[in-house]
PDB file of N, CA and C in Angstrom:
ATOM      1  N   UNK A   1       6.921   4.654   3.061  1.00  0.00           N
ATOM      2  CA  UNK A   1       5.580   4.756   2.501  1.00  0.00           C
ATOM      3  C   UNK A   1       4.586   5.022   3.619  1.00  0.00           C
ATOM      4  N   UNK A   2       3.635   5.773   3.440  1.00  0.00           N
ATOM      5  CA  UNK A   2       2.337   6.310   4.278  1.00  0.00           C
ATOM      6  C   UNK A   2       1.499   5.628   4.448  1.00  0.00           C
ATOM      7  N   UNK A   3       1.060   5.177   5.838  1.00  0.00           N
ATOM      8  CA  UNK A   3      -0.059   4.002   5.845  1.00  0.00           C
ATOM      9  C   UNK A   3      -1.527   5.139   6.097  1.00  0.00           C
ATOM     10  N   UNK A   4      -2.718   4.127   5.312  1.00  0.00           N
ATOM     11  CA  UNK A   4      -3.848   5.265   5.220  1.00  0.00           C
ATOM     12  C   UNK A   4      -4.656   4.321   5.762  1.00  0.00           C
ATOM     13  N   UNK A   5      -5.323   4.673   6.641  1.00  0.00           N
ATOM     14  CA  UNK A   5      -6.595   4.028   7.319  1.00  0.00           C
ATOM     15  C   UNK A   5      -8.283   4.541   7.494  1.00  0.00           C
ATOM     16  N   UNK A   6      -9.032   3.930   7.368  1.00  0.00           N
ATOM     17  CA  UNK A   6     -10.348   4.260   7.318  1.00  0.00           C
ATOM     18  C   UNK A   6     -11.122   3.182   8.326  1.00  0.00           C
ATOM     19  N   UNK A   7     -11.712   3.930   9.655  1.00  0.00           N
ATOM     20  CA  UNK A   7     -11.776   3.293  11.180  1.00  0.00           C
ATOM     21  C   UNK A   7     -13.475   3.530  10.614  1.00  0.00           C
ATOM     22  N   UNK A   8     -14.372   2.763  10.948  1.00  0.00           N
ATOM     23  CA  UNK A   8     -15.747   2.342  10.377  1.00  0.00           C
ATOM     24  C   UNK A   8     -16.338   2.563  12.147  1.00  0.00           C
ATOM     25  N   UNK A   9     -17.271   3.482  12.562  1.00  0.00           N
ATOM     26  CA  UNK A   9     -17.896   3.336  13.968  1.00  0.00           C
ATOM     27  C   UNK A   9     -18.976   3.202  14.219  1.00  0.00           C
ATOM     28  N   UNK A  10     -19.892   2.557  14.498  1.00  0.00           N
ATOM     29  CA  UNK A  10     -21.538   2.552  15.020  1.00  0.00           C
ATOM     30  C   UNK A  10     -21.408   2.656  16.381  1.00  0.00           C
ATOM     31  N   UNK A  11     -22.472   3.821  17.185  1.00  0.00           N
ATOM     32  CA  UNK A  11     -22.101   3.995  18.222  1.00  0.00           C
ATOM     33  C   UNK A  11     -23.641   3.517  18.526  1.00  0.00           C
ATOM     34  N   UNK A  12     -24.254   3.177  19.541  1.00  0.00           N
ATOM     35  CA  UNK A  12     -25.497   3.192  20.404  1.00  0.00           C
ATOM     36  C   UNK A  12     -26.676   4.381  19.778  1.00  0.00           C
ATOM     37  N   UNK A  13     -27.648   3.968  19.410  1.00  0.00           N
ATOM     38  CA  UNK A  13     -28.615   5.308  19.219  1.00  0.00           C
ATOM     39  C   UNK A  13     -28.662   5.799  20.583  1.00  0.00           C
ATOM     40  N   UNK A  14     -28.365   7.700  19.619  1.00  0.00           N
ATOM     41  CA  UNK A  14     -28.818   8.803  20.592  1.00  0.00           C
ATOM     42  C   UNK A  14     -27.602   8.767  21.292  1.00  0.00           C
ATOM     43  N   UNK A  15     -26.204   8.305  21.045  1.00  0.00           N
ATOM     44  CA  UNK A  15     -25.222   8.217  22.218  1.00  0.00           C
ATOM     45  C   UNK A  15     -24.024   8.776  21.192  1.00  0.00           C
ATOM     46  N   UNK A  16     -24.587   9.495  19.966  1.00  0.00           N
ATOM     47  CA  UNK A  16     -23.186  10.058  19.019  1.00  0.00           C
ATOM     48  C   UNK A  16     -22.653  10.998  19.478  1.00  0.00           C
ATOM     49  N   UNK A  17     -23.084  11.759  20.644  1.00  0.00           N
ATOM     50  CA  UNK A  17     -22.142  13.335  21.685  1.00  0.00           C
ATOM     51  C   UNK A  17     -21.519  12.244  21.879  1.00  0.00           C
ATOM     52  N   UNK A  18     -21.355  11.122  22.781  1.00  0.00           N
ATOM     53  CA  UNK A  18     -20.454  11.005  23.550  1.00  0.00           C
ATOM     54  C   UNK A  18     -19.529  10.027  22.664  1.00  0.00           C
ATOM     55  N   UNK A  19     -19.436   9.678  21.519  1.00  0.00           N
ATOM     56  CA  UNK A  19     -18.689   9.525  20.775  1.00  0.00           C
ATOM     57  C   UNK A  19     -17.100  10.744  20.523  1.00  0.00           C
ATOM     58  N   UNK A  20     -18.263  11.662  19.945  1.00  0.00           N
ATOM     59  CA  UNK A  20     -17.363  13.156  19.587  1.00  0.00           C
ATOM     60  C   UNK A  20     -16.723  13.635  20.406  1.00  0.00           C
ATOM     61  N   UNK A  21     -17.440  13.641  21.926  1.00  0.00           N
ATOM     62  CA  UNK A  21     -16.740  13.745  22.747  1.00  0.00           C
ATOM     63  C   UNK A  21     -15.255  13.031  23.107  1.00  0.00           C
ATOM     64  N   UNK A  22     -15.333  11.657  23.286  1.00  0.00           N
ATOM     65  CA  UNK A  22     -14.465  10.869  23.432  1.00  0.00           C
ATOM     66  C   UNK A  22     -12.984  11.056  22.394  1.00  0.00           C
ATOM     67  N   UNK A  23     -13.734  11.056  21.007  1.00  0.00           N
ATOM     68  CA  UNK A  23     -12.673  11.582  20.048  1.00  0.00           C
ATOM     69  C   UNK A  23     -12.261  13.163  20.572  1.00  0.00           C
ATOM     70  N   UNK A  24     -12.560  13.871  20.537  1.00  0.00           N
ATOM     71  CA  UNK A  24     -12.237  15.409  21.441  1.00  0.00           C
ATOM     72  C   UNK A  24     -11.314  14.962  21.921  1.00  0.00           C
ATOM     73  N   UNK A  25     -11.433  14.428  23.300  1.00  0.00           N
ATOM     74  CA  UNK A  25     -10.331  14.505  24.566  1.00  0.00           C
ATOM     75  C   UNK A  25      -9.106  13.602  23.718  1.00  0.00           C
ATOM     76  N   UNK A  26      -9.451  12.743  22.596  1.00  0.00           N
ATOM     77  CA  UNK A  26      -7.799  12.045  22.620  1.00  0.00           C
ATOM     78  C   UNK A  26      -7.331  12.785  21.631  1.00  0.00           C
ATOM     79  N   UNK A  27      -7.746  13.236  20.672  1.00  0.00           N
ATOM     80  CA  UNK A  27      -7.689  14.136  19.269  1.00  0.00           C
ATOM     81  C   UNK A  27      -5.970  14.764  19.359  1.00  0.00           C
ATOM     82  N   UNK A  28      -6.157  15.491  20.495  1.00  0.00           N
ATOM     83  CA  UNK A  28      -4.829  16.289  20.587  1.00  0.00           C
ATOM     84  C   UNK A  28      -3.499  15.413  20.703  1.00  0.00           C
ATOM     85  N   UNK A  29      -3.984  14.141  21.418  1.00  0.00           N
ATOM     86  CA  UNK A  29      -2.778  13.421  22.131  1.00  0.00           C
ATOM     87  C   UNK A  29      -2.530  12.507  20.763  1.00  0.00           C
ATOM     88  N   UNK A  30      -3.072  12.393  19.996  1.00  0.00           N
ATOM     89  CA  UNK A  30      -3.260  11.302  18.675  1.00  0.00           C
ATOM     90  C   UNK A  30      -2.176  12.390  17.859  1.00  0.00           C
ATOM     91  N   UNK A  31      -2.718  13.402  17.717  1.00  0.00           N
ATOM     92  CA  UNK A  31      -2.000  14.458  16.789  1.00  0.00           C
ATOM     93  C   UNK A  31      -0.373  14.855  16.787  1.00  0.00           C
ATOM     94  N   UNK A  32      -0.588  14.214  18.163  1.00  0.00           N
ATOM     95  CA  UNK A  32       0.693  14.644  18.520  1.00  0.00           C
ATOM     96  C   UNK A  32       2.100  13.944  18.513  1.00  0.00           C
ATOM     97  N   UNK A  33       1.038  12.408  18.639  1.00  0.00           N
ATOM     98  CA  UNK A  33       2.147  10.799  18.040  1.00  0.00           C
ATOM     99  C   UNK A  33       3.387  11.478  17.060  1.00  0.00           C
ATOM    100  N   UNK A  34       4.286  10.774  17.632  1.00  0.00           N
ATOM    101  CA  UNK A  34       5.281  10.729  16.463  1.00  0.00           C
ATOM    102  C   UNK A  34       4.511   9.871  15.277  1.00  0.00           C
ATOM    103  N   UNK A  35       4.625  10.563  13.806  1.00  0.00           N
ATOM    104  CA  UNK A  35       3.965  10.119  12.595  1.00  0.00           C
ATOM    105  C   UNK A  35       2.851   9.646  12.332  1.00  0.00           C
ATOM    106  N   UNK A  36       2.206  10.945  13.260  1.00  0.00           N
ATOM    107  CA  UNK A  36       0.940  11.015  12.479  1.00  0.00           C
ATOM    108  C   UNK A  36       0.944  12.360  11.484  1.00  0.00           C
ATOM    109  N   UNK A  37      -0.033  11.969  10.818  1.00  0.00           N
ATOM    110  CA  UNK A  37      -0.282  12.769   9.624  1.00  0.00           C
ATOM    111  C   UNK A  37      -1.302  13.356   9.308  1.00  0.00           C
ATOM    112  N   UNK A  38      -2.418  12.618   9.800  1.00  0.00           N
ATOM    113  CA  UNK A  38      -3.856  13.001   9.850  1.00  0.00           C
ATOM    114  C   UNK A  38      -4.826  12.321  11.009  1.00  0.00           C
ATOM    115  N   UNK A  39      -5.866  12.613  11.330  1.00  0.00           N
ATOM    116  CA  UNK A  39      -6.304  12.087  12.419  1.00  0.00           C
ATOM    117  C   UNK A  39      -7.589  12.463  12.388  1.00  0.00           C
ATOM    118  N   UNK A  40      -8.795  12.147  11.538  1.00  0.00           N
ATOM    119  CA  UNK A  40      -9.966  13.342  11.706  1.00  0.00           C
ATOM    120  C   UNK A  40     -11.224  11.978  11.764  1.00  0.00           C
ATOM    121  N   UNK A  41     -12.150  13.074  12.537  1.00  0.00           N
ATOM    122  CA  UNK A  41     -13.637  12.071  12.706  1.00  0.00           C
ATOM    123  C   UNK A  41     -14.553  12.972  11.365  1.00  0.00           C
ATOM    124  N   UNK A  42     -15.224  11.773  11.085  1.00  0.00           N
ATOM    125  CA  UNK A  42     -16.679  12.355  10.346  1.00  0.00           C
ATOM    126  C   UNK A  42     -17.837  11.458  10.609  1.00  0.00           C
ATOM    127  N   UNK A  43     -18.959  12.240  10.555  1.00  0.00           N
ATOM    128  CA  UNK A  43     -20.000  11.619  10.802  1.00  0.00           C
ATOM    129  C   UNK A  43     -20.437  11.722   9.541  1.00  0.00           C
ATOM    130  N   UNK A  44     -21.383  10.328   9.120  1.00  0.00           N
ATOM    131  CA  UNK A  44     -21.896   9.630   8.165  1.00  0.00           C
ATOM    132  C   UNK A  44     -22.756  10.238   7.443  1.00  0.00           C
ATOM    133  N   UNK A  45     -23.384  10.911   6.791  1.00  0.00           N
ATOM    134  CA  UNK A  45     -24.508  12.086   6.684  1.00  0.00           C
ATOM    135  C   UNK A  45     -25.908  11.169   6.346  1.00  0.00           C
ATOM    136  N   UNK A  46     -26.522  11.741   6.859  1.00  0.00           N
ATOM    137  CA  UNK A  46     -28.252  11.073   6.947  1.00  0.00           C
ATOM    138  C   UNK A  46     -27.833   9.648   8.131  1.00  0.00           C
ATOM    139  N   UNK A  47     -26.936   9.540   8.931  1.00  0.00           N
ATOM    140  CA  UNK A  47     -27.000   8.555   9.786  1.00  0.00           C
ATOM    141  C   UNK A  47     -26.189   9.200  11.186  1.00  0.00           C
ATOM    142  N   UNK A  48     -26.848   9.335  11.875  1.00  0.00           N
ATOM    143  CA  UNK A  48     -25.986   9.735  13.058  1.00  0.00           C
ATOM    144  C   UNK A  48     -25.927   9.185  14.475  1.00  0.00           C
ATOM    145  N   UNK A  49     -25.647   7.852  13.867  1.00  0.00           N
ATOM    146  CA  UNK A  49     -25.152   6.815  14.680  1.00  0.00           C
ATOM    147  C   UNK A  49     -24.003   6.287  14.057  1.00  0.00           C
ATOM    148  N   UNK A  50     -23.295   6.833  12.581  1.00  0.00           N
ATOM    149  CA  UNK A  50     -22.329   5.967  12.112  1.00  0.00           C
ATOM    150  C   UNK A  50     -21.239   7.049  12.195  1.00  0.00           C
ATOM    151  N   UNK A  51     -20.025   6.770  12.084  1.00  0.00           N
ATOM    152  CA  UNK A  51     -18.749   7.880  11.894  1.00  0.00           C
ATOM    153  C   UNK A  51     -17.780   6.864  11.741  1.00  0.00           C
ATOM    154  N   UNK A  52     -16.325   7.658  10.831  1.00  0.00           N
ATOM    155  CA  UNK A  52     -15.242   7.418  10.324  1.00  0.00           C
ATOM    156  C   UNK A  52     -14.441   8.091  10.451  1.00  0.00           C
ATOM    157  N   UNK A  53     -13.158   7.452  10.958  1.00  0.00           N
ATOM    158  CA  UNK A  53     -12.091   8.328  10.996  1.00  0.00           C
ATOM    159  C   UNK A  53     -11.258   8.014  10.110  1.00  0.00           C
ATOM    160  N   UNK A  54     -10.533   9.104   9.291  1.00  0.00           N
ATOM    161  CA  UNK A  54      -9.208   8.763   8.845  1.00  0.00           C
ATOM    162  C   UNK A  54      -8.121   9.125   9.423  1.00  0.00           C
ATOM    163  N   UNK A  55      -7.467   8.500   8.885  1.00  0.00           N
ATOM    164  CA  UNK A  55      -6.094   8.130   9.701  1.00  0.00           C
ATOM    165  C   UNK A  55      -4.555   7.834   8.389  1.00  0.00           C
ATOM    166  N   UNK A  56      -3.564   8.282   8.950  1.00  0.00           N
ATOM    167  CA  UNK A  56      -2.673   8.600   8.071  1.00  0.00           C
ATOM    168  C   UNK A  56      -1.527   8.688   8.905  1.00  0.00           C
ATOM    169  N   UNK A  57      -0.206   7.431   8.688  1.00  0.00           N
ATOM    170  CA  UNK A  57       0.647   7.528   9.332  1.00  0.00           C
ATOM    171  C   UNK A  57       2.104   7.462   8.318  1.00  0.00           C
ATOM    172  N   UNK A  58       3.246   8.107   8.904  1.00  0.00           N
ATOM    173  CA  UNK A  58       4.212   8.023   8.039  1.00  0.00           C
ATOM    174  C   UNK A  58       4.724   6.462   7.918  1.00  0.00           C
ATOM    175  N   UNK A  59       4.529   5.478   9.355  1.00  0.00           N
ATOM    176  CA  UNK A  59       4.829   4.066   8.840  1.00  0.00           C
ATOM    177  C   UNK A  59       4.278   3.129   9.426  1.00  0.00           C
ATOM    178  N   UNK A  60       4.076   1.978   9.353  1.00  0.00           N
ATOM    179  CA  UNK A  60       3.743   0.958   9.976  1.00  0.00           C
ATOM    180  C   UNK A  60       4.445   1.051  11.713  1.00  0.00           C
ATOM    181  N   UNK A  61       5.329   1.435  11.478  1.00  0.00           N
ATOM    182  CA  UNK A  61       5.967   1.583  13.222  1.00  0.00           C
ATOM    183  C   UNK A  61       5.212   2.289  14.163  1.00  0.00           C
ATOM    184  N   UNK A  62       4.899   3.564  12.739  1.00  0.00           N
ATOM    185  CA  UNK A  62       4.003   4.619  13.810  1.00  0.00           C
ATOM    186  C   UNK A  62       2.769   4.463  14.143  1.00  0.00           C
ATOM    187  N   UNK A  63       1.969   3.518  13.193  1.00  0.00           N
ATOM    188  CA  UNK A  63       0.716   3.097  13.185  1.00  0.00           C
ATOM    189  C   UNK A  63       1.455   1.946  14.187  1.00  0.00           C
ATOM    190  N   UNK A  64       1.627   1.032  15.062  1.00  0.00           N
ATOM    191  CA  UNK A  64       1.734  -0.266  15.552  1.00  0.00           C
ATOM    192  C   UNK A  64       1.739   0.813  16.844  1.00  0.00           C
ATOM    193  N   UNK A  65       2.954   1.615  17.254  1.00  0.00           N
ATOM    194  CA  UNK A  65       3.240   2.383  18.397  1.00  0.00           C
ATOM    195  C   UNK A  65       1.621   3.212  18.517  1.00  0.00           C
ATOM    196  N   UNK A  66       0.911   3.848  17.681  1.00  0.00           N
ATOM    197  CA  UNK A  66      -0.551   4.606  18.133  1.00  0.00           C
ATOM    198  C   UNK A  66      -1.448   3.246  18.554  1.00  0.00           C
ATOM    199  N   UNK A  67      -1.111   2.133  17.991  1.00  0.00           N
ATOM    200  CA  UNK A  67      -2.137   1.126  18.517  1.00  0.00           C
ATOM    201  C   UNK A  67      -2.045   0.512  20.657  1.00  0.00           C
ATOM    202  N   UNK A  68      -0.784   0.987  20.871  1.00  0.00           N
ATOM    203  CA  UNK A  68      -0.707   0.371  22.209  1.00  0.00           C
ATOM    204  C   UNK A  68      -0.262   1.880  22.913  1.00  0.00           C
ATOM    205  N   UNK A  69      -0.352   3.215  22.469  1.00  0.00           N
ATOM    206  CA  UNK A  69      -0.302   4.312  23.662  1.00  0.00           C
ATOM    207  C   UNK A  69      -1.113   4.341  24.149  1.00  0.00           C
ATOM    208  N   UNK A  70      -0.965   4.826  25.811  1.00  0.00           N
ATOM    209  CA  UNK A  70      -1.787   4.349  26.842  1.00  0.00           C
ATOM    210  C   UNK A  70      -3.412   4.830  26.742  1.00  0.00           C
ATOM    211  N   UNK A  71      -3.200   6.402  25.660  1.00  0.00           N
ATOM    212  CA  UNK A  71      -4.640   7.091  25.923  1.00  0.00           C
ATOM    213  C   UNK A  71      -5.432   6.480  24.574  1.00  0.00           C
ATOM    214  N   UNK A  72      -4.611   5.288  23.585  1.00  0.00           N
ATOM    215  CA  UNK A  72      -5.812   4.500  22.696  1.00  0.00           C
ATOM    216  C   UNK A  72      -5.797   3.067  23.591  1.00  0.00           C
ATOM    217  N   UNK A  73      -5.531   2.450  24.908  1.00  0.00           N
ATOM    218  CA  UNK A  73      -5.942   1.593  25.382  1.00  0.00           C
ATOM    219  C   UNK A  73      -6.949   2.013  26.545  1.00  0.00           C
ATOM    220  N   UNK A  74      -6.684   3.275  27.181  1.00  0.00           N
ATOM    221  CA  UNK A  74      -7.664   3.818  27.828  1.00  0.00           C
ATOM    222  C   UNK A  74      -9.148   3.673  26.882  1.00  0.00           C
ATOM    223  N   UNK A  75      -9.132   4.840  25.737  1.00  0.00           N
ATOM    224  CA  UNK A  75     -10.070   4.808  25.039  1.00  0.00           C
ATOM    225  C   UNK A  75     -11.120   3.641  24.156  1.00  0.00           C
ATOM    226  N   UNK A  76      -9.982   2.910  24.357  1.00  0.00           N
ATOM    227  CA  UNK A  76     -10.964   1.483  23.916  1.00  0.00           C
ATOM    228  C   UNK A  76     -11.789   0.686  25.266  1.00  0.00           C
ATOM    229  N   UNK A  77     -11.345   0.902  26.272  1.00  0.00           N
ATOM    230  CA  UNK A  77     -12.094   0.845  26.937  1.00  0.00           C
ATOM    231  C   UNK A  77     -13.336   1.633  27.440  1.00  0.00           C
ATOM    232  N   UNK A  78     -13.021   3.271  27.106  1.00  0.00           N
ATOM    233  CA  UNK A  78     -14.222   3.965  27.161  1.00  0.00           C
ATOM    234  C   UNK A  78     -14.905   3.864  26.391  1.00  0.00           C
ATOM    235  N   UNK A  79     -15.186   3.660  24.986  1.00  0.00           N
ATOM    236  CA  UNK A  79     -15.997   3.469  23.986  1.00  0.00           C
ATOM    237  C   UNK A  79     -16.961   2.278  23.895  1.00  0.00           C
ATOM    238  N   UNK A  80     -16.642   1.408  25.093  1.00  0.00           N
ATOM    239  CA  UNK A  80     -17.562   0.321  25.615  1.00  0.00           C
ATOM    240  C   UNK A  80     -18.650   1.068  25.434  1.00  0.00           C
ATOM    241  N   UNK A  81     -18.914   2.267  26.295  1.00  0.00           N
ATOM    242  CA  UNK A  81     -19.894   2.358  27.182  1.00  0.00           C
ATOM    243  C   UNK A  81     -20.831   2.900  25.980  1.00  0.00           C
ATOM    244  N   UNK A  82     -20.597   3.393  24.869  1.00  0.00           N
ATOM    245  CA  UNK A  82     -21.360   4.268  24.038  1.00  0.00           C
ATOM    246  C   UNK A  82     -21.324   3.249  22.529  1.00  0.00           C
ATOM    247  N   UNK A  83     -20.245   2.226  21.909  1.00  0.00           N
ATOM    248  CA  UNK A  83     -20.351   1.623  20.583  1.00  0.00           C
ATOM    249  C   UNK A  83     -21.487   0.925  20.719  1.00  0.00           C
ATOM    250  N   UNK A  84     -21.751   0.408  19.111  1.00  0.00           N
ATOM    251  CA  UNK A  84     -23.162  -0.359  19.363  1.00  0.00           C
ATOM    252  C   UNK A  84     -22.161  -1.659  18.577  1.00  0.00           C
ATOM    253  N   UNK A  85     -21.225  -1.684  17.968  1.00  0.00           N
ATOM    254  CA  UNK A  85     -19.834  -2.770  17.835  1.00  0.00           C
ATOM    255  C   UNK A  85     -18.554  -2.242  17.891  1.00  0.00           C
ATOM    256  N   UNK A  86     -17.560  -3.210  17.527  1.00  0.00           N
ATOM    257  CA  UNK A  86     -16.186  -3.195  18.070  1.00  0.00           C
ATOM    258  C   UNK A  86     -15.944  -2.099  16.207  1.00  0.00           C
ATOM    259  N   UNK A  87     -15.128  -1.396  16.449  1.00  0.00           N
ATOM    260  CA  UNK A  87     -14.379  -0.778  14.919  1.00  0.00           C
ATOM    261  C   UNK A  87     -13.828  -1.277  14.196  1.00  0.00           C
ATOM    262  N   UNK A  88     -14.331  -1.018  12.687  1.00  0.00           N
ATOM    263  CA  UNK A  88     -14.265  -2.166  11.701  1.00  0.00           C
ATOM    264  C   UNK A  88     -12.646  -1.219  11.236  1.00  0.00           C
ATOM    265  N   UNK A  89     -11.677  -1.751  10.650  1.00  0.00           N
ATOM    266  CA  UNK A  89     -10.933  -0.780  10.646  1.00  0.00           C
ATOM    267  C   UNK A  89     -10.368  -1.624   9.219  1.00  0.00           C
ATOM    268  N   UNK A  90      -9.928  -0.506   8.033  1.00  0.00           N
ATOM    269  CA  UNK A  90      -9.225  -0.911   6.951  1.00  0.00           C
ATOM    270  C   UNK A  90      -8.137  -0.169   6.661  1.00  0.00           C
ATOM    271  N   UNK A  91      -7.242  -0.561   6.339  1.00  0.00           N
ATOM    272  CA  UNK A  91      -5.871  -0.560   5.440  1.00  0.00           C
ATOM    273  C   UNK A  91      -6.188  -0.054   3.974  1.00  0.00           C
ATOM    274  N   UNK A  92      -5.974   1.217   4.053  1.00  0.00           N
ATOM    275  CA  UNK A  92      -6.035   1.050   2.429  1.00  0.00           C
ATOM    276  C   UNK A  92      -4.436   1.133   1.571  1.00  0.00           C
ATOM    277  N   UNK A  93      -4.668   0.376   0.132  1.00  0.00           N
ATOM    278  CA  UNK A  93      -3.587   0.404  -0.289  1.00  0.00           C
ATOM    279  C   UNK A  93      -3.267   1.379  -1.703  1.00  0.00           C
ATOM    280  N   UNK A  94      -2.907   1.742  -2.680  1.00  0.00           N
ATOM    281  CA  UNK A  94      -2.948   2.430  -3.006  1.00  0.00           C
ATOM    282  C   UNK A  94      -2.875   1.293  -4.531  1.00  0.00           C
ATOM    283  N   UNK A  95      -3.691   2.104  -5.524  1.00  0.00           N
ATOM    284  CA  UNK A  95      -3.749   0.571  -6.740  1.00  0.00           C
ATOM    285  C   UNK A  95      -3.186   1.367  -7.776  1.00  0.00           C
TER     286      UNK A  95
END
């Protein structure tokens, strides 16, 4: 079964480039995980300090393994410099 995720972001006013940016440089290396499925940013419309990513993995293994590769522990540390909080992140299930 396919795990589906929806990543919730507030970044710093006036600091949403370097958000997009940040997603940019890992985008490719995310895509490229064994079982991923989807991987995309959006920004919030009429707010552009908020963005969401979805996210779509073939399993819980593959989602656990994208949580500790080195360029999403790098990146959680770069996103210090620009979030305005930590990413609210949900599980969705299917009803």
């Amino acid at each position: 079964m396919t795990v589906s995720l929806v990543v919730l972001l507030e970044v710093q006013p006036g600091k949403s480039q370097q958000q997009i940016e940040a997603f940019n440089a890992i985008v490719p290396l995310v895509r490229a995980e064994e079982g991923c499925i989807e991987y995309e940013l959006h920004r919030v419309e009429g707010n552009d300090d908020l963005f969401v990513i979805t996210e779509q993995w073939a399993s819980d293994e593959a989602l656990a393994a994208h949580s500790v590769a080195p360029h999403m522990i790098a990146a959680a540390e770069t996103n210090k410099a620009f979030r305005a909080a930590p990413a609210k992140l949900l599980k969705l299930k299917p009803v």
